[in-house]
Protein backbone atom coordinates (compact mmCIF):
# COMPACT_ATOMS: atom_id res chain seq x y z
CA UNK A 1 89.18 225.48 67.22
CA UNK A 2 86.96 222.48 68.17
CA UNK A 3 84.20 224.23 66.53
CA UNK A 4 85.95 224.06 63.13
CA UNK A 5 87.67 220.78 63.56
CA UNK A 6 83.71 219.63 64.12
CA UNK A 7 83.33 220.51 60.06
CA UNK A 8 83.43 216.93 58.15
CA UNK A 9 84.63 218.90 55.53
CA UNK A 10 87.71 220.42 56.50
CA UNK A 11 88.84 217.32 58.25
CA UNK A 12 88.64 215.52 55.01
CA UNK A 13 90.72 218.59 53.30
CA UNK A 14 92.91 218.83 56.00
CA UNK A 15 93.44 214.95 55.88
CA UNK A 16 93.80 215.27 51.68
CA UNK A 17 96.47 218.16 52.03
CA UNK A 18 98.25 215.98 54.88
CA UNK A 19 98.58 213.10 52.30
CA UNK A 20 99.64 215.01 49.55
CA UNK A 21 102.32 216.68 51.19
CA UNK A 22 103.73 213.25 52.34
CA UNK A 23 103.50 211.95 49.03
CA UNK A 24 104.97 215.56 47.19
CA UNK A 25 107.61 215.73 50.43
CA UNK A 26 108.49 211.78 49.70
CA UNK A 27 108.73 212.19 46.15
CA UNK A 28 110.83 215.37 46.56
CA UNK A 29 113.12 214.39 48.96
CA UNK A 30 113.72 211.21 47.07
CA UNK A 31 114.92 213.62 43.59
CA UNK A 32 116.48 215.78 46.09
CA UNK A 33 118.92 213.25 47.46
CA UNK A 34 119.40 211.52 43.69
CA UNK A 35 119.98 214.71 42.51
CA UNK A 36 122.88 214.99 45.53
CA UNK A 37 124.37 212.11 44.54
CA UNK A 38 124.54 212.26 40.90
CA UNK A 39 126.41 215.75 41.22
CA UNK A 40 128.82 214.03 43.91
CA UNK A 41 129.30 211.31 41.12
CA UNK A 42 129.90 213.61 38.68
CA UNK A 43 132.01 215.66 40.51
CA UNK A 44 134.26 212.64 41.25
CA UNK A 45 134.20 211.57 37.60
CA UNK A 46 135.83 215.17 36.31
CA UNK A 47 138.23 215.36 39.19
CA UNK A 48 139.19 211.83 38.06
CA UNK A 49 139.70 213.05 34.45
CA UNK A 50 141.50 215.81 35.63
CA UNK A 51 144.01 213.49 37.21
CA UNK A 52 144.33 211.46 33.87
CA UNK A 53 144.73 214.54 32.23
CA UNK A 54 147.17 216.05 33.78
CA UNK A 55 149.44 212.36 33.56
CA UNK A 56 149.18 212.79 30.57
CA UNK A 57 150.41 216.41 29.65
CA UNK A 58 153.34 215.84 32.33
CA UNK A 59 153.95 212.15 30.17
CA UNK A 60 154.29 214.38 27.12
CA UNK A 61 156.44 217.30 28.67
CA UNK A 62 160.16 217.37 28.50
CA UNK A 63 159.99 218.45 32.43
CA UNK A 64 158.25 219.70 35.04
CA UNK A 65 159.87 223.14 34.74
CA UNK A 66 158.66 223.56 31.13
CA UNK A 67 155.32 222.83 32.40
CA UNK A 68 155.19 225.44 34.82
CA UNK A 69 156.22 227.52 32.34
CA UNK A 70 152.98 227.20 30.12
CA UNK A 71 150.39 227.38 32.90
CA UNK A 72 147.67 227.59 30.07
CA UNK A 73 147.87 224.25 29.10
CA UNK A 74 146.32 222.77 32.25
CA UNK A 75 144.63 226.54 33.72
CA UNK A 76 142.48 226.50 30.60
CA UNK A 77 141.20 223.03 31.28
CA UNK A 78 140.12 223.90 35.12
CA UNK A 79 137.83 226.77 33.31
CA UNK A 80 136.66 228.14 36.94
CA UNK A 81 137.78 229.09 40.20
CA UNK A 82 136.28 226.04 42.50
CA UNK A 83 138.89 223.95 40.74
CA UNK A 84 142.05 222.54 42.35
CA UNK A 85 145.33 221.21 41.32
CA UNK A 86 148.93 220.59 42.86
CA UNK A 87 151.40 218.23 41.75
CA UNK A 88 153.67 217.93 44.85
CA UNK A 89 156.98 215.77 45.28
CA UNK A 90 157.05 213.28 48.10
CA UNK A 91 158.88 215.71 50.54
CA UNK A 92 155.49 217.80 50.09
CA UNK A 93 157.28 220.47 47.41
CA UNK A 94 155.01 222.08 45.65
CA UNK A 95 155.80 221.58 41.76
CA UNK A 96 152.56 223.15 40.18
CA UNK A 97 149.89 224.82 41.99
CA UNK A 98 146.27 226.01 41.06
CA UNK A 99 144.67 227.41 43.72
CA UNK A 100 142.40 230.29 43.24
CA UNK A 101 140.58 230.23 46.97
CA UNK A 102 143.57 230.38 49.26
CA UNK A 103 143.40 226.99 50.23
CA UNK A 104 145.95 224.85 52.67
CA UNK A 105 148.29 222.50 50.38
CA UNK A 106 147.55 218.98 51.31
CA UNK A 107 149.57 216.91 52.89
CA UNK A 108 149.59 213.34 54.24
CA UNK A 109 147.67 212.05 51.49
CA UNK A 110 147.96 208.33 51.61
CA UNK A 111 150.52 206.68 48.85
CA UNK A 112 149.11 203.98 46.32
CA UNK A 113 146.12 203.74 43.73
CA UNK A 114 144.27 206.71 42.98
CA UNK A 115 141.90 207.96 46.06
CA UNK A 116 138.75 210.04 46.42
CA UNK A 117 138.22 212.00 49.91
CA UNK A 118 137.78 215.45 51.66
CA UNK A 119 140.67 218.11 52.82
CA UNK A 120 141.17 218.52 56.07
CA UNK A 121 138.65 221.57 56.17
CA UNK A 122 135.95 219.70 54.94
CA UNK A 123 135.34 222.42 52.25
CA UNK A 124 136.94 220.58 49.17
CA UNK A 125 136.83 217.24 47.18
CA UNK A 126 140.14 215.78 46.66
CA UNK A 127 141.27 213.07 44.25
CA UNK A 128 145.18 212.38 44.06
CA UNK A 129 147.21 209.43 42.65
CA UNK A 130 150.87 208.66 42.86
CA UNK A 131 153.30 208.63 39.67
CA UNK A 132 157.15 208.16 38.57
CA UNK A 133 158.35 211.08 36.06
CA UNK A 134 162.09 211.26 35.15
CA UNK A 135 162.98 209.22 38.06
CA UNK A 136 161.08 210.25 40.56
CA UNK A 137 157.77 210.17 42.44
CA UNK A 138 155.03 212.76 42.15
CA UNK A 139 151.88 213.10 43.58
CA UNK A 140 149.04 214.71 41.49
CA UNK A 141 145.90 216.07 43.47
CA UNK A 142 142.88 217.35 41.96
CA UNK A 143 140.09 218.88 43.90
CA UNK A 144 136.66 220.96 43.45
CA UNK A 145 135.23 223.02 46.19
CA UNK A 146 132.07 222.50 47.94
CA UNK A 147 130.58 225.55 47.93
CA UNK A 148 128.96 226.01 45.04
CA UNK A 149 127.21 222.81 44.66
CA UNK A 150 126.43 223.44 48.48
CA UNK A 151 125.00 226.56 47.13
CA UNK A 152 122.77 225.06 44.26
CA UNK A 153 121.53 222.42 46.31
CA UNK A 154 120.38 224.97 48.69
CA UNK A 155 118.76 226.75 46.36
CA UNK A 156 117.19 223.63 44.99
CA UNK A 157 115.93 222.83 48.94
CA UNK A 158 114.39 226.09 49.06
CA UNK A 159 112.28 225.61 45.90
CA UNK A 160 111.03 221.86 46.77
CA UNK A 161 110.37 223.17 49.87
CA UNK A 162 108.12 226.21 48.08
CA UNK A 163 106.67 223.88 45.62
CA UNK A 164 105.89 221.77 48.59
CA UNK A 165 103.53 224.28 50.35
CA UNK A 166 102.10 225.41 47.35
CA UNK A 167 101.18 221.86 46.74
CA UNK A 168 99.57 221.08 49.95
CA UNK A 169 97.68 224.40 49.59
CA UNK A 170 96.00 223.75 46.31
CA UNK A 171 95.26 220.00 47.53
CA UNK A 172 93.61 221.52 50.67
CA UNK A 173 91.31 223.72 48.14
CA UNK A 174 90.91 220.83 45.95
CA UNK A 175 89.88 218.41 49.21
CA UNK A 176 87.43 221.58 50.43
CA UNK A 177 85.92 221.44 47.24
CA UNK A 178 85.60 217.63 46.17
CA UNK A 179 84.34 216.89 50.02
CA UNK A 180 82.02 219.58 50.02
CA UNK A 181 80.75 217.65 47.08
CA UNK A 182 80.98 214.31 47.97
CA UNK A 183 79.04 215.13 51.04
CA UNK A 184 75.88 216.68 49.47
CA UNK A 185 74.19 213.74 49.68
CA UNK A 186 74.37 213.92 53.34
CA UNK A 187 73.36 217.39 53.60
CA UNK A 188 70.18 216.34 51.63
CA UNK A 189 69.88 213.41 53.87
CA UNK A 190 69.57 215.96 56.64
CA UNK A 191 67.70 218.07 55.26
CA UNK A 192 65.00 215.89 54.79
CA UNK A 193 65.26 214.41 58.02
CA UNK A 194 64.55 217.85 59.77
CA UNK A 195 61.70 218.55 57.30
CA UNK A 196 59.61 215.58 59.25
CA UNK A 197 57.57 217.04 61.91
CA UNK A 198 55.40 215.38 64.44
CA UNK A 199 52.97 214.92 61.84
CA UNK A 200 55.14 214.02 59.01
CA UNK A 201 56.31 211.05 61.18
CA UNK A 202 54.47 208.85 57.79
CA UNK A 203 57.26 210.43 55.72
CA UNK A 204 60.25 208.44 54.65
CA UNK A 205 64.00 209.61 53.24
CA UNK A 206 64.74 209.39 49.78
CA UNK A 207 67.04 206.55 49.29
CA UNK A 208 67.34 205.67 46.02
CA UNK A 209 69.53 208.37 45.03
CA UNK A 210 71.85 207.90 47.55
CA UNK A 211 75.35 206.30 47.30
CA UNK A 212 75.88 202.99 48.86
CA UNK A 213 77.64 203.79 51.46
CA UNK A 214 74.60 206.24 53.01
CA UNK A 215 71.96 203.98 51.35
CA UNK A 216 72.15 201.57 54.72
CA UNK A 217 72.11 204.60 56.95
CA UNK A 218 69.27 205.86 55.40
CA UNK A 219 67.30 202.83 55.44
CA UNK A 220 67.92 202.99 59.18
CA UNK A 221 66.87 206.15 59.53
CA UNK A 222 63.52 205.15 57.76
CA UNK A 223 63.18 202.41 60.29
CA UNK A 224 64.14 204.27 63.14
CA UNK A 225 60.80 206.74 61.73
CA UNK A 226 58.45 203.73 61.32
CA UNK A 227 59.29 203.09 65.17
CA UNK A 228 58.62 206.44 66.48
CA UNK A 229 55.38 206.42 64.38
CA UNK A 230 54.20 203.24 65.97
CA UNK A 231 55.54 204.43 68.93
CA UNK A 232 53.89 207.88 68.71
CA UNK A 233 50.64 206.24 67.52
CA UNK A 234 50.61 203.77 70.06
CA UNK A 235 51.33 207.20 73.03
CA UNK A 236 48.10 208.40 71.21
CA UNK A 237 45.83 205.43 71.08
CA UNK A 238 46.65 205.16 74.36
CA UNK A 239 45.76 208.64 75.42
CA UNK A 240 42.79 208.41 73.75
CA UNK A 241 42.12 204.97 75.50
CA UNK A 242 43.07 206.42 79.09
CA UNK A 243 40.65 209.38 78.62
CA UNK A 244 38.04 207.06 77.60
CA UNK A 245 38.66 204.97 80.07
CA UNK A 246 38.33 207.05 83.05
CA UNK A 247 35.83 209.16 81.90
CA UNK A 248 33.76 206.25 82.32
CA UNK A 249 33.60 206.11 85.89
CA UNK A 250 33.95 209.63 86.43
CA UNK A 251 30.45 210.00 84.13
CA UNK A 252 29.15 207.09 86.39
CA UNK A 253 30.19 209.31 90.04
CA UNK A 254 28.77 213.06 88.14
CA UNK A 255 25.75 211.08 86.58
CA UNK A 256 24.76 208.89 90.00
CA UNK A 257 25.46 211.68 92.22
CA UNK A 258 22.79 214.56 90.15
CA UNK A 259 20.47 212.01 90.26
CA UNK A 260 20.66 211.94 93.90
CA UNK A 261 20.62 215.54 94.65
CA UNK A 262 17.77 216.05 92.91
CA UNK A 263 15.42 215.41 95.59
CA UNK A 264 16.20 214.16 99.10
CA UNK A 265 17.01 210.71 99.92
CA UNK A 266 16.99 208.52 102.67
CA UNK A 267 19.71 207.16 104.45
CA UNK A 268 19.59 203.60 102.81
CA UNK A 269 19.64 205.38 99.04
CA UNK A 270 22.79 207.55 100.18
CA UNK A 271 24.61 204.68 101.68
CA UNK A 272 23.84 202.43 98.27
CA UNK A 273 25.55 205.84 96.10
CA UNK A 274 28.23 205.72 98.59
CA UNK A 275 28.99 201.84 97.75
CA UNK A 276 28.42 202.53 94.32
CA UNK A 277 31.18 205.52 94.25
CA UNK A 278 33.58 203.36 96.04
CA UNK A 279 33.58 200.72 93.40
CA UNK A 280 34.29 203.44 90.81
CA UNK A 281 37.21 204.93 93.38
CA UNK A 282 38.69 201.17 93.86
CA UNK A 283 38.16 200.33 89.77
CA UNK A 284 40.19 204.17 89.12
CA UNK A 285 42.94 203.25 91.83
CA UNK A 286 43.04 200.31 90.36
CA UNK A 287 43.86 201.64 86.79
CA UNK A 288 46.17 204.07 88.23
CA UNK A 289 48.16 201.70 90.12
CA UNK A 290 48.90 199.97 87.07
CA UNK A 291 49.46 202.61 84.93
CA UNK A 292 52.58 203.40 87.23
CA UNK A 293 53.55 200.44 87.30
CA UNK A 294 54.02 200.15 83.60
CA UNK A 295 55.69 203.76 83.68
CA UNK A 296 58.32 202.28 86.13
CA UNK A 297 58.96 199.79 84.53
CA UNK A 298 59.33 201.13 81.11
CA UNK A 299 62.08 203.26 82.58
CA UNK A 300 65.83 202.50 80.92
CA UNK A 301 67.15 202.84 84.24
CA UNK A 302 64.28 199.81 85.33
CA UNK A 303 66.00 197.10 87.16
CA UNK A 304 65.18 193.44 88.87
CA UNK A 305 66.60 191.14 91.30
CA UNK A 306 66.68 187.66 89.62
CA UNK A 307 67.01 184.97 91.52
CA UNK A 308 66.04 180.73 91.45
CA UNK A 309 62.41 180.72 92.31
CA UNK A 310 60.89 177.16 92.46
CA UNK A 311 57.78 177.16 90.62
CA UNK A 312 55.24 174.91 92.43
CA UNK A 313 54.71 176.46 95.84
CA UNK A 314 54.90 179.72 94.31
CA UNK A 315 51.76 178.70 92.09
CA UNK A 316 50.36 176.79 94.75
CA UNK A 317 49.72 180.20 97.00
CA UNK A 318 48.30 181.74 93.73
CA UNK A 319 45.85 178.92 93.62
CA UNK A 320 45.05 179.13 97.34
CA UNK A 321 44.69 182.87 96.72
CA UNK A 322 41.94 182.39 93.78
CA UNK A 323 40.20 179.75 94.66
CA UNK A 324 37.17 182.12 95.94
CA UNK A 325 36.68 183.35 93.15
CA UNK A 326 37.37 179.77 91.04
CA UNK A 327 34.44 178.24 93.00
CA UNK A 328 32.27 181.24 92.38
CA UNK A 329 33.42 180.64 88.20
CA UNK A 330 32.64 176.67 88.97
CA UNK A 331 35.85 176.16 87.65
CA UNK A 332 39.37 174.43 89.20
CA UNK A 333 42.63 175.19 89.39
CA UNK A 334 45.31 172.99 88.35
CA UNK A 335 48.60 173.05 89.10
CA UNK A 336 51.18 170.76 87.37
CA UNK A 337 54.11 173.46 87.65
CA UNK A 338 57.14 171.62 88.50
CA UNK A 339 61.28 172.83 88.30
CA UNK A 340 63.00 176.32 88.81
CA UNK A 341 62.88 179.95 87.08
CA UNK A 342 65.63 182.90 87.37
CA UNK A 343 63.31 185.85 87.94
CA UNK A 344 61.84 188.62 90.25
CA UNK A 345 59.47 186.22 92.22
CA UNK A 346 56.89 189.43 92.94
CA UNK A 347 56.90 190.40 89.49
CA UNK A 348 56.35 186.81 88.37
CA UNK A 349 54.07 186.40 90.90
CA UNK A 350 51.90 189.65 90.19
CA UNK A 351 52.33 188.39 86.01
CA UNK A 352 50.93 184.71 86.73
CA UNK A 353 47.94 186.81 89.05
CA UNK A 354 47.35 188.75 86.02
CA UNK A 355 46.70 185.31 83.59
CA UNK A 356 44.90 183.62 86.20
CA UNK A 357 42.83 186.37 87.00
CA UNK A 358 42.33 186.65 83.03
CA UNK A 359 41.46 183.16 82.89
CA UNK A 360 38.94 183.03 85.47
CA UNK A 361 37.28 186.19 83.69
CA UNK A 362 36.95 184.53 80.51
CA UNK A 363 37.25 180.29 81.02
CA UNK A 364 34.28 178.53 80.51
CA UNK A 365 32.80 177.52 83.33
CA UNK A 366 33.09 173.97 84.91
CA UNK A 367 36.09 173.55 83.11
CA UNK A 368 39.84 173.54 84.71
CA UNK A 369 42.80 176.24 84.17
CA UNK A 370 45.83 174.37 84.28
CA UNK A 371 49.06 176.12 85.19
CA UNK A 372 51.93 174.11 84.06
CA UNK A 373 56.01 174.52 83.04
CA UNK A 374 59.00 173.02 80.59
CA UNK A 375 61.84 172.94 79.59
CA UNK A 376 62.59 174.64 76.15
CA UNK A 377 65.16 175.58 74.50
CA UNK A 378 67.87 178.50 76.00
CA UNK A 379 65.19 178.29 79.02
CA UNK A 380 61.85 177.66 81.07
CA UNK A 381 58.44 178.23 79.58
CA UNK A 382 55.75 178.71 82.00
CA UNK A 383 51.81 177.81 80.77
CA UNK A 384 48.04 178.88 81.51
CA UNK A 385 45.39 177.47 79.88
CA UNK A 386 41.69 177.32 80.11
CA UNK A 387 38.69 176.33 78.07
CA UNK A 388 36.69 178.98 76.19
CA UNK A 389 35.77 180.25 73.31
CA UNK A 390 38.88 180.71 70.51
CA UNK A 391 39.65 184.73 70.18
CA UNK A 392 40.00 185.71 66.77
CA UNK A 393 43.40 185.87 65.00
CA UNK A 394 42.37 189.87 64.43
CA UNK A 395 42.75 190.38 68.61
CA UNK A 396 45.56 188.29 69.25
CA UNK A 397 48.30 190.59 67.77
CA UNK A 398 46.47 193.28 70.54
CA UNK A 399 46.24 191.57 72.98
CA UNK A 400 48.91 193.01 75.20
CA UNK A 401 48.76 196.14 73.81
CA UNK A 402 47.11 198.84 76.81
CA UNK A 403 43.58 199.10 77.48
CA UNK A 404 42.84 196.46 74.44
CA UNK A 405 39.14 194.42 75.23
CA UNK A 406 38.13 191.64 72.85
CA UNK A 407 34.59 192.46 74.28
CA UNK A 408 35.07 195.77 76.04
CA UNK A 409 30.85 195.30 77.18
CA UNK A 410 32.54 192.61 79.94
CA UNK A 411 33.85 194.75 82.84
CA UNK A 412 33.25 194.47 86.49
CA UNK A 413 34.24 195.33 90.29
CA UNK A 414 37.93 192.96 89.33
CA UNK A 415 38.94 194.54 86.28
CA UNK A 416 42.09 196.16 85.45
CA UNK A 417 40.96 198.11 82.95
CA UNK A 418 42.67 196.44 79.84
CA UNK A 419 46.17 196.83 81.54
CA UNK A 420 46.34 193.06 82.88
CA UNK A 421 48.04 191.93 79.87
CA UNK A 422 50.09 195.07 78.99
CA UNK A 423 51.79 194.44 83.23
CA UNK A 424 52.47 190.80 81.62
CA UNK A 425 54.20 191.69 78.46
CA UNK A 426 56.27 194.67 80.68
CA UNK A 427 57.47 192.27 82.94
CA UNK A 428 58.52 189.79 80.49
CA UNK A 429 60.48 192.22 78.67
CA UNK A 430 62.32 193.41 81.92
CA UNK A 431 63.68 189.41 82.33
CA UNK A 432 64.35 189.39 79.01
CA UNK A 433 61.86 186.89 77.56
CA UNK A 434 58.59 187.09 75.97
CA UNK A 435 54.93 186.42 76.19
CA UNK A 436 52.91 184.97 74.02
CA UNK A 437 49.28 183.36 73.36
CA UNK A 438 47.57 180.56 71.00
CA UNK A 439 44.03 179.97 71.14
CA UNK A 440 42.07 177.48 69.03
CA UNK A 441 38.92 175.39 69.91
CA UNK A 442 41.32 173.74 72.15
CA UNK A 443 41.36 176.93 74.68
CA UNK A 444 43.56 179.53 75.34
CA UNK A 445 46.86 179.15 76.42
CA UNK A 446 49.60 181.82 77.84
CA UNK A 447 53.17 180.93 77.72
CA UNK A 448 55.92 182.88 79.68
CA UNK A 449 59.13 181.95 78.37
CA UNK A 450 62.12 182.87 80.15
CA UNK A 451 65.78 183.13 79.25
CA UNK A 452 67.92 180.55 80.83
C-alpha cells in the first residue's frame, strides 16, 4: 500500500477525486435538501387549498347530509389515495370521511386559525381549521401521507448518491491522466539527471523548457553538478598530486639504495644512505600525518572544543618554539597579539605553526614576521605577515588548495609537502571562519578570522 501511495501521481488523483466528490456531495446535498423542502412547501400549499376548498363547497351546500350524499364533488378533487379529509363536529363525530389507508381519525387538534402539523403516527401531514355552518362548529382536516414523497426522495438519494461515485470515478481518471501529464517534465528532469555519469559530471539539465515552478529546482540541481565536478576534480588533482608526491621520495630510497648495492661500501657511505633514507621516512610520515589529519577533520561528524584562549602567551610559546630556526633565516619574530579567541587552542595552535613555519620558509631574510590580532566585525581576526617577494594573483586563489607550490623546486627536511596551508583552511572551516591572504610589495599577510 505504501508502495503505491509513494506514486506522485495517484496522490494527486486521489487528492482530485477527494475534492470533487466534496464539491459534487456539497452541491448535491444542497439540491437534495431544497428539493425536500420545496415538496414539503408544496405539499402544505395543496392541503391548504384543500381546506379552502372544501369551505367553500360546504358554504354552498344546503347541509352536511346532502354533501355526504354526493361524495364526488370533493373525492374527485383528492384524485389519489395519499389524500386525507374529515370534517368532524366538536364532540369528534365524524361528518365526512376520506380515508383510503386505514388511518386513525384525529382528534385533539387544537381550536383557532388554520394549523399545519403531523398525526400522531408521524406518517401523515395534517392541516385543519375551525368553522361555523348552520349554527354550529366544524372542524375540517386535510392531510397527505408521507410515504410517497418519502419514497421519491429515496429514490432521488439513491441516484445522487450513484451520480456521486460515478463522479469521483471519472475525476480520479481525469486527475491520473492530467497529473501524469503535468508531471512529464519531471520525469524528463530525471531522466536526464541519471543519464550523467562520472564522466558526464560537465553536463548540465535542460532548463529552459521547464515550468517555473521546476525551473529553480533544476537550476539547483545544475549547481549541485558544478560542485561535485569541482569536487570530483579537485579528489583527482589531488590523487594525482599525492602519487606524485610520494613517488618522489620513494624514487629517491629505490634510486639511492641501487646505487649502493652496486658495489660494496664502507661503513661511513652506509651510515650517510641510512641518514639520507630517514629524511625521506620523516618527510613521508610527515605527509601522512597530515593527510589524516585533513581526513578527520573533513568528517561531518568532526567536532571541537571551543573555548576563550588568550592570544599572547599562546603566540609567545610559538615564538619561543621557532626562534631556532628564525635566527638560522636571520629574521625576528614579532609578537603584537593582544585580546581573546573562542577556539580549539591545539588546532589554533598547530594553524598559527603552519603560517609561521610558512613564513620563515619564504620571508626575506633580515626582515621581521609580525604576528598580530583585532577586532573586526562579528569577531577576532588574527594576522601573519612577513616581507618577501609578492605571489602572483594566478597562485593566490590555490593557495590552500592540497599539495599546491608557488615554486614546487623549494622543498627541504621541514616541509609538509604542500598540505601546510590546506591544515589552515580545514581548521578554519571547523570554527566556522575563514582564511585568507593579500600579498603586494608590502609582504604577505595571513588573516584568521574567527566568528565571535
Amino acid at each position: 500500500m505504501k508502495r503505491v501511495l509513494s506514486s506522485l501521481s495517484l496522490r494527486l488523483a486521489l487528492m482530485f477525486a477527494l475534492v470533487s466528490a466534496l464539491l459534487l456531495g456539497s452541491l448535491g446535498f444542497y439540491l437534495y435538501f431544497s428539493l425536500e423542502r420545496e415538496l414539503a412547501w408544496r405539499d402544505d400549499q395543496s392541503l391548504l387549498g384543500r381546506l379552502e376548498h372544501m369551505q367553500a363547497l360546504l358554504s354552498s351546500t344546503d347541509s352536511i347530509g346532502e354533501l355526504r350524499n354526493r361524495p364526488t364533488l370533493y373525492a374527485n378533487m383528492l384524485g389519489n389515495e395519499d389524500s386525507l379529509l374529515w370534517v368532524l363536529n366538536l364532540d369528534g363525530e365524524v361528518l365526512i370521511s376520506v380515508n383510503p389507508a386505514g388511518l386513525a381519525v384525529p382528534v385533539g387538534l387544537s381550536a383557532g386559525e388554520t394549523r399545519l402539523g403531523y398525526n400522531p403516527e408521524g406518517n401523515a401531514r395534517l392541516a385543519w381549521r375551525r368553522l361555523e355552518l348552520e349554527g354550529r362548529s366544524l372542524m375540517l382536516v386535510a392531510g397527505k401521507l408521507l410515504a410517497p414523497r418519502e419514497q421519491m426522495l429515496a429514490t432521488y438519494r439513491l441516484r445522487l448518491l450513484l451520480a456521486l461515485a460515478g463522479g469521483a470515478l471519472v475525476a480520479f481518471a481525469l486527475g491520473w491522466l492530467v497529473s501524469r501529464r503535468g508531471l512529464y517534465p519531471v520525469r524528463r528532469l530525471a531522466g536526464e539527471a541519471g543519464a550523467i555519469e562520472v564522466r558526464q559530471l560537465h553536463r548540465r539539465l535542460n532548463t529552459r523548457q521547464l515550468p517555473d515552478e521546476l525551473r529553480e529546482l533544476g537550476d539547483s540541481l545544475n549547481q549541485m553538478l558544478a560542485r561535485l565536478e569541482d569536487g570530483f576534480g579537485r579528489l583527482s588533482r589531488f590523487s594525482e598530486d599525492l602519487a606524485h608526491e610520494i613517488r618522489t621520495p620513494l624514487s629517491n630510497l629505490v634510486g639511492h639504495t641501487e646505487h649502493s648495492l652496486r658495489r660494496p661500501r664502507s661503513t661511513e657511505e652506509y651510515e650517510t644512505l641510512l641518514a639520507s633514507h630517514l629524511e625521506e621516512y620523516q618527510r613521508l610520515a610527515r605527509m601522512v600525518n597530515s593527510m589524516l589529519f585533513l581526513a578527520r577533520t573533513e568528517q561531518p561528524q568532526a567536532e571541537i572544543q571551543l573555548a576563550p584562549v588568550t592570544l599572547t602567551p599562546l603566540i609567545e610559546q610559538l615564538c619561543d618554539y621557532f626562534e631556532g630556526m628564525a635566527e638560522e633565516a636571520n629574521m625576528a619574530l614579532v609578537n603584537r597579539a593582544e585580546g581573546q579567541v573562542q577556539a580549539d587552542e591545539e588546532l589554533l595552535r598547530r594553524a598559527l605553526a603552519n603560517l609561521l613555519a610558512n613564513a620563515l620558509r619564504y620571508g626575506e631574510p633580515g626582515q621581521p614576521i609580525t604576528i598580530g590580532s583585532e577586532q573586526v566585525e562579528n569577531g577576532m581576526a588574527i594576522t601573519v605577515h612577513n616581507k618577501g617577494p609578492a605571489i602572483a594573483e594566478a597562485h593566490l586563489s590555490k593557495l590552500f588548495d592540497r599539495f599546491y607550490r608557488c615554486d614546487p623546486s623549494r622543498t627541504n627536511s621541514g616541509d609538509t609537502g604542500g598540505l601546510g596551508l590546506a591544515i589552515v583552511d580545514s581548521i578554519m572551516q571547523l570554527h566556522g571562519g575563514e582564511v585568507s591572504v593579500h600579498s603586494d610589495d608590502d609582504g604577505t599577510t595571513f588573516t584568521l578570522r574567527f566568528p565571535a
